[in-house]
PDB file of N, CA and C in Angstrom:
ATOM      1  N   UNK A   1     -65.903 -72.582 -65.130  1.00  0.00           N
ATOM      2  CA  UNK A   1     -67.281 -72.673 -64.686  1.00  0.00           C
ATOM      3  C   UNK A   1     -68.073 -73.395 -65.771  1.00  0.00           C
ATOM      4  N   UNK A   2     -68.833 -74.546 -65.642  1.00  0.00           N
ATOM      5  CA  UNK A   2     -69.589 -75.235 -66.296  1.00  0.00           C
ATOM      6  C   UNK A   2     -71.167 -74.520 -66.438  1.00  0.00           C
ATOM      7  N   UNK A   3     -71.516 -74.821 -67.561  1.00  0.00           N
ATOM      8  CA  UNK A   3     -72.926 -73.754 -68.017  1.00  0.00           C
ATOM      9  C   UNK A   3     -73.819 -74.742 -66.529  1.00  0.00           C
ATOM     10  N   UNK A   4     -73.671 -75.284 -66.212  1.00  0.00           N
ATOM     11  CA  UNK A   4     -74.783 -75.390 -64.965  1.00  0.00           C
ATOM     12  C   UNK A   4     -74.113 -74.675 -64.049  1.00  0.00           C
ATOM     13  N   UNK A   5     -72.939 -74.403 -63.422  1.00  0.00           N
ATOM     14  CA  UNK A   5     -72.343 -73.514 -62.762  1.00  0.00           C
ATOM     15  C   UNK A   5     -72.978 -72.403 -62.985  1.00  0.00           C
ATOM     16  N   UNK A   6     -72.798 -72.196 -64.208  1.00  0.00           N
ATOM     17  CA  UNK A   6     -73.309 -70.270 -64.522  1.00  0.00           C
ATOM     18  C   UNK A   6     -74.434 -70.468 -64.011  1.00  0.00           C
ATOM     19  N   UNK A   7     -75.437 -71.309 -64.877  1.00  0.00           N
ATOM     20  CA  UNK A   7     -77.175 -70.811 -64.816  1.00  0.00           C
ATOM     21  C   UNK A   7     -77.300 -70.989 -63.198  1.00  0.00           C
ATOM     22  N   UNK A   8     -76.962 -71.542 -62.249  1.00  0.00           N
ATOM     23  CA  UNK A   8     -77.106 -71.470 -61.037  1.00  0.00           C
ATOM     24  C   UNK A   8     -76.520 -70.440 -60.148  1.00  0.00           C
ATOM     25  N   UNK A   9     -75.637 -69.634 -60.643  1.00  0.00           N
ATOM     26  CA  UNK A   9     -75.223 -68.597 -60.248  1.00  0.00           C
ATOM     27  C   UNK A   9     -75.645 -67.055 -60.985  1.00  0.00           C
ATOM     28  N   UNK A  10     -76.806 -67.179 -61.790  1.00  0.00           N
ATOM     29  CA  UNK A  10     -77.129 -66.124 -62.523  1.00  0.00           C
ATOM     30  C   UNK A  10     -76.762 -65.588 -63.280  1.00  0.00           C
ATOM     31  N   UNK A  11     -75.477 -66.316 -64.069  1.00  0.00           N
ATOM     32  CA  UNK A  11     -74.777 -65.882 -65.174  1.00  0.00           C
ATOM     33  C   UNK A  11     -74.556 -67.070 -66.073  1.00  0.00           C
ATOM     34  N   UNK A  12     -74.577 -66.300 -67.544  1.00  0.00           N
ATOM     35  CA  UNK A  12     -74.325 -67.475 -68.617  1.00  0.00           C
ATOM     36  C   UNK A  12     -73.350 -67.733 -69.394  1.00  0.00           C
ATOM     37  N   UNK A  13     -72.544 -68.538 -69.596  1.00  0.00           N
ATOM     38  CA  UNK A  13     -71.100 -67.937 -70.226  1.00  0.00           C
ATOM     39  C   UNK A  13     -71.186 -67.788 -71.664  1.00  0.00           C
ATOM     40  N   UNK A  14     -70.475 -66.585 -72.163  1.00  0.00           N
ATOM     41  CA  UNK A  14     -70.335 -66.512 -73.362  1.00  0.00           C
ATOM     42  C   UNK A  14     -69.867 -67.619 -74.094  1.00  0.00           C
ATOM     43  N   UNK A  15     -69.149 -67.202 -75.464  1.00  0.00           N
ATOM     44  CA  UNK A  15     -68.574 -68.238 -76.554  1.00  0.00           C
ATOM     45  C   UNK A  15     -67.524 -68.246 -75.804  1.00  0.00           C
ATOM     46  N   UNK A  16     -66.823 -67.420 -75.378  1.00  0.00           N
ATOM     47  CA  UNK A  16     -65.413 -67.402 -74.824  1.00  0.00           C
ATOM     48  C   UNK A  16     -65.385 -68.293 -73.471  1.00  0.00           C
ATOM     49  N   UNK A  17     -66.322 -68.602 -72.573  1.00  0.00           N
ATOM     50  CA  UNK A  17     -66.374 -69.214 -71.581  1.00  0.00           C
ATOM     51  C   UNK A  17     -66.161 -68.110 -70.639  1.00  0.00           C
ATOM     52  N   UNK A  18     -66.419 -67.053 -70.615  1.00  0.00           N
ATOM     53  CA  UNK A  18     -65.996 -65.518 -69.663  1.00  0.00           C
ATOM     54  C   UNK A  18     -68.020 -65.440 -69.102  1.00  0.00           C
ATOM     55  N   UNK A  19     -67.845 -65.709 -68.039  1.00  0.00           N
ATOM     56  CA  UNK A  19     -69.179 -65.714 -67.038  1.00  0.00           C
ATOM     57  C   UNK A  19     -70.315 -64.087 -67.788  1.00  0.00           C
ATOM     58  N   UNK A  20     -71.107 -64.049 -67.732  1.00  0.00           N
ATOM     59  CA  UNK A  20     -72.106 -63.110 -68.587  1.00  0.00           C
ATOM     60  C   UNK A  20     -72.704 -62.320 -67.360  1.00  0.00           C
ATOM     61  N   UNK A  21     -72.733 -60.997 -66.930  1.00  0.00           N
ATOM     62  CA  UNK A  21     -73.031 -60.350 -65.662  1.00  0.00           C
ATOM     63  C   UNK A  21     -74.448 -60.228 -65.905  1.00  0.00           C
ATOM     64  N   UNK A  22     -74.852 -60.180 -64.495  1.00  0.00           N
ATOM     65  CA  UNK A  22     -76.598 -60.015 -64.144  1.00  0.00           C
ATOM     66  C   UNK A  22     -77.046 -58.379 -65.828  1.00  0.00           C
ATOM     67  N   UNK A  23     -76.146 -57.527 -65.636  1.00  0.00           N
ATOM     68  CA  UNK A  23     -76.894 -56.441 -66.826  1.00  0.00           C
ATOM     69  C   UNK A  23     -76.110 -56.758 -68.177  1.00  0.00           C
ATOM     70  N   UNK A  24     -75.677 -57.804 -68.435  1.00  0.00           N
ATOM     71  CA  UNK A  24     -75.375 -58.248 -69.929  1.00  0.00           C
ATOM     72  C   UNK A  24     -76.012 -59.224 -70.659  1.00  0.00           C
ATOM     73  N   UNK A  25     -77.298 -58.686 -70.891  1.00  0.00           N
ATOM     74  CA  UNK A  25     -78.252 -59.625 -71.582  1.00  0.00           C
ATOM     75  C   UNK A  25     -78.486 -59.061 -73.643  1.00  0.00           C
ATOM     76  N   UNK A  26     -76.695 -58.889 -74.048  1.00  0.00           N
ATOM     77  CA  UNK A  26     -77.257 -58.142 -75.064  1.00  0.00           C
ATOM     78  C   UNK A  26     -77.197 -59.872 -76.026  1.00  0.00           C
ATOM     79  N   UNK A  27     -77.794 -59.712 -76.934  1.00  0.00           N
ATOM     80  CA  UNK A  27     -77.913 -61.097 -77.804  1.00  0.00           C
ATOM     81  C   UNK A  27     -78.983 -62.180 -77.314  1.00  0.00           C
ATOM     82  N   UNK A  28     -79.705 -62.124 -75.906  1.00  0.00           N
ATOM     83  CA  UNK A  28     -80.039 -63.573 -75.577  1.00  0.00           C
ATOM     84  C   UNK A  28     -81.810 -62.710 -76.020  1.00  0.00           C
ATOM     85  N   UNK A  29     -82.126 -64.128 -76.095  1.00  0.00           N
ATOM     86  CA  UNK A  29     -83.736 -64.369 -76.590  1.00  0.00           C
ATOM     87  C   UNK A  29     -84.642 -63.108 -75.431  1.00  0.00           C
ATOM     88  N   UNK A  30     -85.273 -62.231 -75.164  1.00  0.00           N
ATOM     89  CA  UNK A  30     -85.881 -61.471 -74.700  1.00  0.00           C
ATOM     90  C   UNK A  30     -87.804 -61.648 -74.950  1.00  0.00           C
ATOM     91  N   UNK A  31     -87.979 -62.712 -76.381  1.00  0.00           N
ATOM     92  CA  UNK A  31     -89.655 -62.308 -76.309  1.00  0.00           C
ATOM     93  C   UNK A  31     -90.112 -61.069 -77.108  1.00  0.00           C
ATOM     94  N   UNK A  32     -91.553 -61.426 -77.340  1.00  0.00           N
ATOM     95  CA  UNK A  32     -92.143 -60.110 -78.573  1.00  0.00           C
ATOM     96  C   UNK A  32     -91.733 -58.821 -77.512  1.00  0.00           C
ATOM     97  N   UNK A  33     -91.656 -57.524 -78.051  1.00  0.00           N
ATOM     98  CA  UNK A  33     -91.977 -56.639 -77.026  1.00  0.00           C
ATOM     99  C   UNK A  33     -93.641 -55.957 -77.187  1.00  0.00           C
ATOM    100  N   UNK A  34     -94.016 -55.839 -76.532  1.00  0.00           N
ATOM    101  CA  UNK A  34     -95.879 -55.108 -76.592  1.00  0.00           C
ATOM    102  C   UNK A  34     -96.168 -53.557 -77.226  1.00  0.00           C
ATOM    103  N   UNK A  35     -96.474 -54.178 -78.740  1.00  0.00           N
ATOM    104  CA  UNK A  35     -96.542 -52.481 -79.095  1.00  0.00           C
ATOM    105  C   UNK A  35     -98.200 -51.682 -78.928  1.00  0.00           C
ATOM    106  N   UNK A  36     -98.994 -53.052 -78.301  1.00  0.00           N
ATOM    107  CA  UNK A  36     -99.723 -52.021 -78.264  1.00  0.00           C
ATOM    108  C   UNK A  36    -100.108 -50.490 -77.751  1.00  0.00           C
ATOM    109  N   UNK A  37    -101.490 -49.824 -77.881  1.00  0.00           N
ATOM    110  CA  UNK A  37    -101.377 -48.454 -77.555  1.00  0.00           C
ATOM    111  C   UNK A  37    -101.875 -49.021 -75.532  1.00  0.00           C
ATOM    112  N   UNK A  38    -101.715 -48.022 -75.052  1.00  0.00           N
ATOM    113  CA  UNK A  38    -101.666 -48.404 -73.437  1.00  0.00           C
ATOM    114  C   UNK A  38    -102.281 -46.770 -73.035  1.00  0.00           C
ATOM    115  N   UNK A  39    -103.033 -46.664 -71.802  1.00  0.00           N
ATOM    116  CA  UNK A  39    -103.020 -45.547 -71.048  1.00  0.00           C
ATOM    117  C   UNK A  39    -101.974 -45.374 -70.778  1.00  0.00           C
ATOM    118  N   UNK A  40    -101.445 -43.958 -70.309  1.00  0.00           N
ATOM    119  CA  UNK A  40     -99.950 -43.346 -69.871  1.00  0.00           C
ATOM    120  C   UNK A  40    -100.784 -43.405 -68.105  1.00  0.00           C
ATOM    121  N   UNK A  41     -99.531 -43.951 -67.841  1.00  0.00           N
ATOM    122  CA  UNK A  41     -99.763 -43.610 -66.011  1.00  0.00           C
ATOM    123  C   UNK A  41     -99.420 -41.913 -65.861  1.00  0.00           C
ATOM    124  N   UNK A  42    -100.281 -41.545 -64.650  1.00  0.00           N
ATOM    125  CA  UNK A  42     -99.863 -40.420 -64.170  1.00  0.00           C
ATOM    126  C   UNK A  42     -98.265 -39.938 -64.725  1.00  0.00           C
ATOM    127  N   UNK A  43     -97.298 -40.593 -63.958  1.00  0.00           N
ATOM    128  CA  UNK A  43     -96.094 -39.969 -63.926  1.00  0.00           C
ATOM    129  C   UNK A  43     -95.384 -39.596 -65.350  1.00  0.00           C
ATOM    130  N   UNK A  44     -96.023 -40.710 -66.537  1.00  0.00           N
ATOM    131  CA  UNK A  44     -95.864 -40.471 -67.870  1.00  0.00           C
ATOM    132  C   UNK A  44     -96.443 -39.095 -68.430  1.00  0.00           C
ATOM    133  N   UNK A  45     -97.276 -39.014 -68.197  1.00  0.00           N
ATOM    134  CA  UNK A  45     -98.342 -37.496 -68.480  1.00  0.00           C
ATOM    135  C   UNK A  45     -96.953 -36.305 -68.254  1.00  0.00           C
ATOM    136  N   UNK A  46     -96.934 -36.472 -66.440  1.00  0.00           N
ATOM    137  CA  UNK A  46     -96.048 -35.194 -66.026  1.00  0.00           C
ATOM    138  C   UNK A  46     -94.729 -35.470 -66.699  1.00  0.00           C
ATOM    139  N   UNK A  47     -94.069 -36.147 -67.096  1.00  0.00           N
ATOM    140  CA  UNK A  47     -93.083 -36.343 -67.759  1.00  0.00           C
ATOM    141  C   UNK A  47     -92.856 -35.568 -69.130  1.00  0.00           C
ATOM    142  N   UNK A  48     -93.980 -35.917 -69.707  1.00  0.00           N
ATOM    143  CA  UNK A  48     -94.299 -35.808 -70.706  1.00  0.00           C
ATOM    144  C   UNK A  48     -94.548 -33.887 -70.985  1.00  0.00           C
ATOM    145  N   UNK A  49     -95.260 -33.755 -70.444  1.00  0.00           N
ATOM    146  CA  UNK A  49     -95.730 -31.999 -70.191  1.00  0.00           C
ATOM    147  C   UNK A  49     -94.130 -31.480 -69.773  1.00  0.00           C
ATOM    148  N   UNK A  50     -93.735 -31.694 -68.881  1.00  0.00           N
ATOM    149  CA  UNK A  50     -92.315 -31.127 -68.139  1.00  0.00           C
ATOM    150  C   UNK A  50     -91.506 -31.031 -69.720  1.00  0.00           C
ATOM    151  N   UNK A  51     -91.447 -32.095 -70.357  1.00  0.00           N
ATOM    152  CA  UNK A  51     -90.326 -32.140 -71.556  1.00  0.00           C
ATOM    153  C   UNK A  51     -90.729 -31.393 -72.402  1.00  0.00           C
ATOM    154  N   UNK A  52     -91.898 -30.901 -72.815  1.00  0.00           N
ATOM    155  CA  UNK A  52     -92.978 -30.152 -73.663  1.00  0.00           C
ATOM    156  C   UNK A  52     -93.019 -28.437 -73.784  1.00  0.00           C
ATOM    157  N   UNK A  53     -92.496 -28.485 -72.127  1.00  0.00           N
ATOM    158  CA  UNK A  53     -93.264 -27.111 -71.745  1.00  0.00           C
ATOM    159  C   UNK A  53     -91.503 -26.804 -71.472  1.00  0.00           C
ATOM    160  N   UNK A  54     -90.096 -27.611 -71.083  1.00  0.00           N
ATOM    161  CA  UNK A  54     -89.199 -26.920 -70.728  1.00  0.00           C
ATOM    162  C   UNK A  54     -88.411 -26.605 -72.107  1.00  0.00           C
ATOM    163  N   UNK A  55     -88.649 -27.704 -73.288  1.00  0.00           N
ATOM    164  CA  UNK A  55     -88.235 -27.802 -74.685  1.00  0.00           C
ATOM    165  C   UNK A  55     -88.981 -26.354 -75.199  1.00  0.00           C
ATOM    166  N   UNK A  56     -89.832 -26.306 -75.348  1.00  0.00           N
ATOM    167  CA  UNK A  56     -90.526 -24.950 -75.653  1.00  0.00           C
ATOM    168  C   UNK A  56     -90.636 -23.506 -75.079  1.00  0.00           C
ATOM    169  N   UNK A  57     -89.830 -23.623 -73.967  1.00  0.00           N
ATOM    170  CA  UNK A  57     -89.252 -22.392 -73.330  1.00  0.00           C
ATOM    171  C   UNK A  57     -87.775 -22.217 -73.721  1.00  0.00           C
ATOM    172  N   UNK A  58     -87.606 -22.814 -74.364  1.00  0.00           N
ATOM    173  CA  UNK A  58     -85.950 -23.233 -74.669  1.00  0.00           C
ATOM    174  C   UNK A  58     -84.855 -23.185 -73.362  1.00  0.00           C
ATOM    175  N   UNK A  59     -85.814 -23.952 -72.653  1.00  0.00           N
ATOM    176  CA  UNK A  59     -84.453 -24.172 -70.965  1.00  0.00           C
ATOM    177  C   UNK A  59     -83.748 -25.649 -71.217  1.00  0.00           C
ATOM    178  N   UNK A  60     -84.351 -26.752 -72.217  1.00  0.00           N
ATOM    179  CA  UNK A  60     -83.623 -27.618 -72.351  1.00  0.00           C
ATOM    180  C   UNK A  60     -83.899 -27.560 -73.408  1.00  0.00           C
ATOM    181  N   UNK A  61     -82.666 -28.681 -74.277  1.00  0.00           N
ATOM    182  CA  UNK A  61     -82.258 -29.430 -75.203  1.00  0.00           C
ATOM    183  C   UNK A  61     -82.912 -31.156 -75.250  1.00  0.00           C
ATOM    184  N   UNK A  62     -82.703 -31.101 -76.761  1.00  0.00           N
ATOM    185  CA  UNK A  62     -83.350 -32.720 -76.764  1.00  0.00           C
ATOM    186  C   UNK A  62     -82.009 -33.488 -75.958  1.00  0.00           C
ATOM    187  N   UNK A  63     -80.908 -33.018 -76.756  1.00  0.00           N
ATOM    188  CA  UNK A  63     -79.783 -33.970 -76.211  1.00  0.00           C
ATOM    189  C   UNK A  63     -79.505 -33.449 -74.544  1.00  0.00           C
ATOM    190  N   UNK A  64     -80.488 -32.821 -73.797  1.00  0.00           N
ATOM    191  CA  UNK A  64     -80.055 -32.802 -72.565  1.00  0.00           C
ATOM    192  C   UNK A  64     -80.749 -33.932 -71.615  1.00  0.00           C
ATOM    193  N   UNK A  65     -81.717 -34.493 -72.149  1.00  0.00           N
ATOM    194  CA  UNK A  65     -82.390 -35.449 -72.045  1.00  0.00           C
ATOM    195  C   UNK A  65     -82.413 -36.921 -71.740  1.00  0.00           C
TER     196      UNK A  65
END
């Protein structure tokens, strides 16, 4: 498969020439990531409380997480 082959088929070939799958994007260029501070959406909040309140009842573990 020729690298225009790949990029037209959604995959990029490695060094090896072995096609790169749609969830193997480890190494390629990705961009800054955004550290700024952000509102939490709703579902973050309840997330957030649920892990808070079940960690502190001792019904879960961090590593259950």
């Amino acid at each position: 498969m020729t690298a225009a082959e790949s990029h037209r088929a959604g995959t990029f070939a490695t060094k090896s020439g072995e096609p790169r799958r749609h969830h193997d994007v480890g190494g390629l260029a990705a961009g800054p990531v955004d550290t700024s501070t952000h509102d939490l959406d709703e579902w973050e909040k309840r997330t957030d409380a649920l892990v808070y309140l079940l960690s502190a009842r001792k019904a879960i573990r961090v590593d259950e997480l």
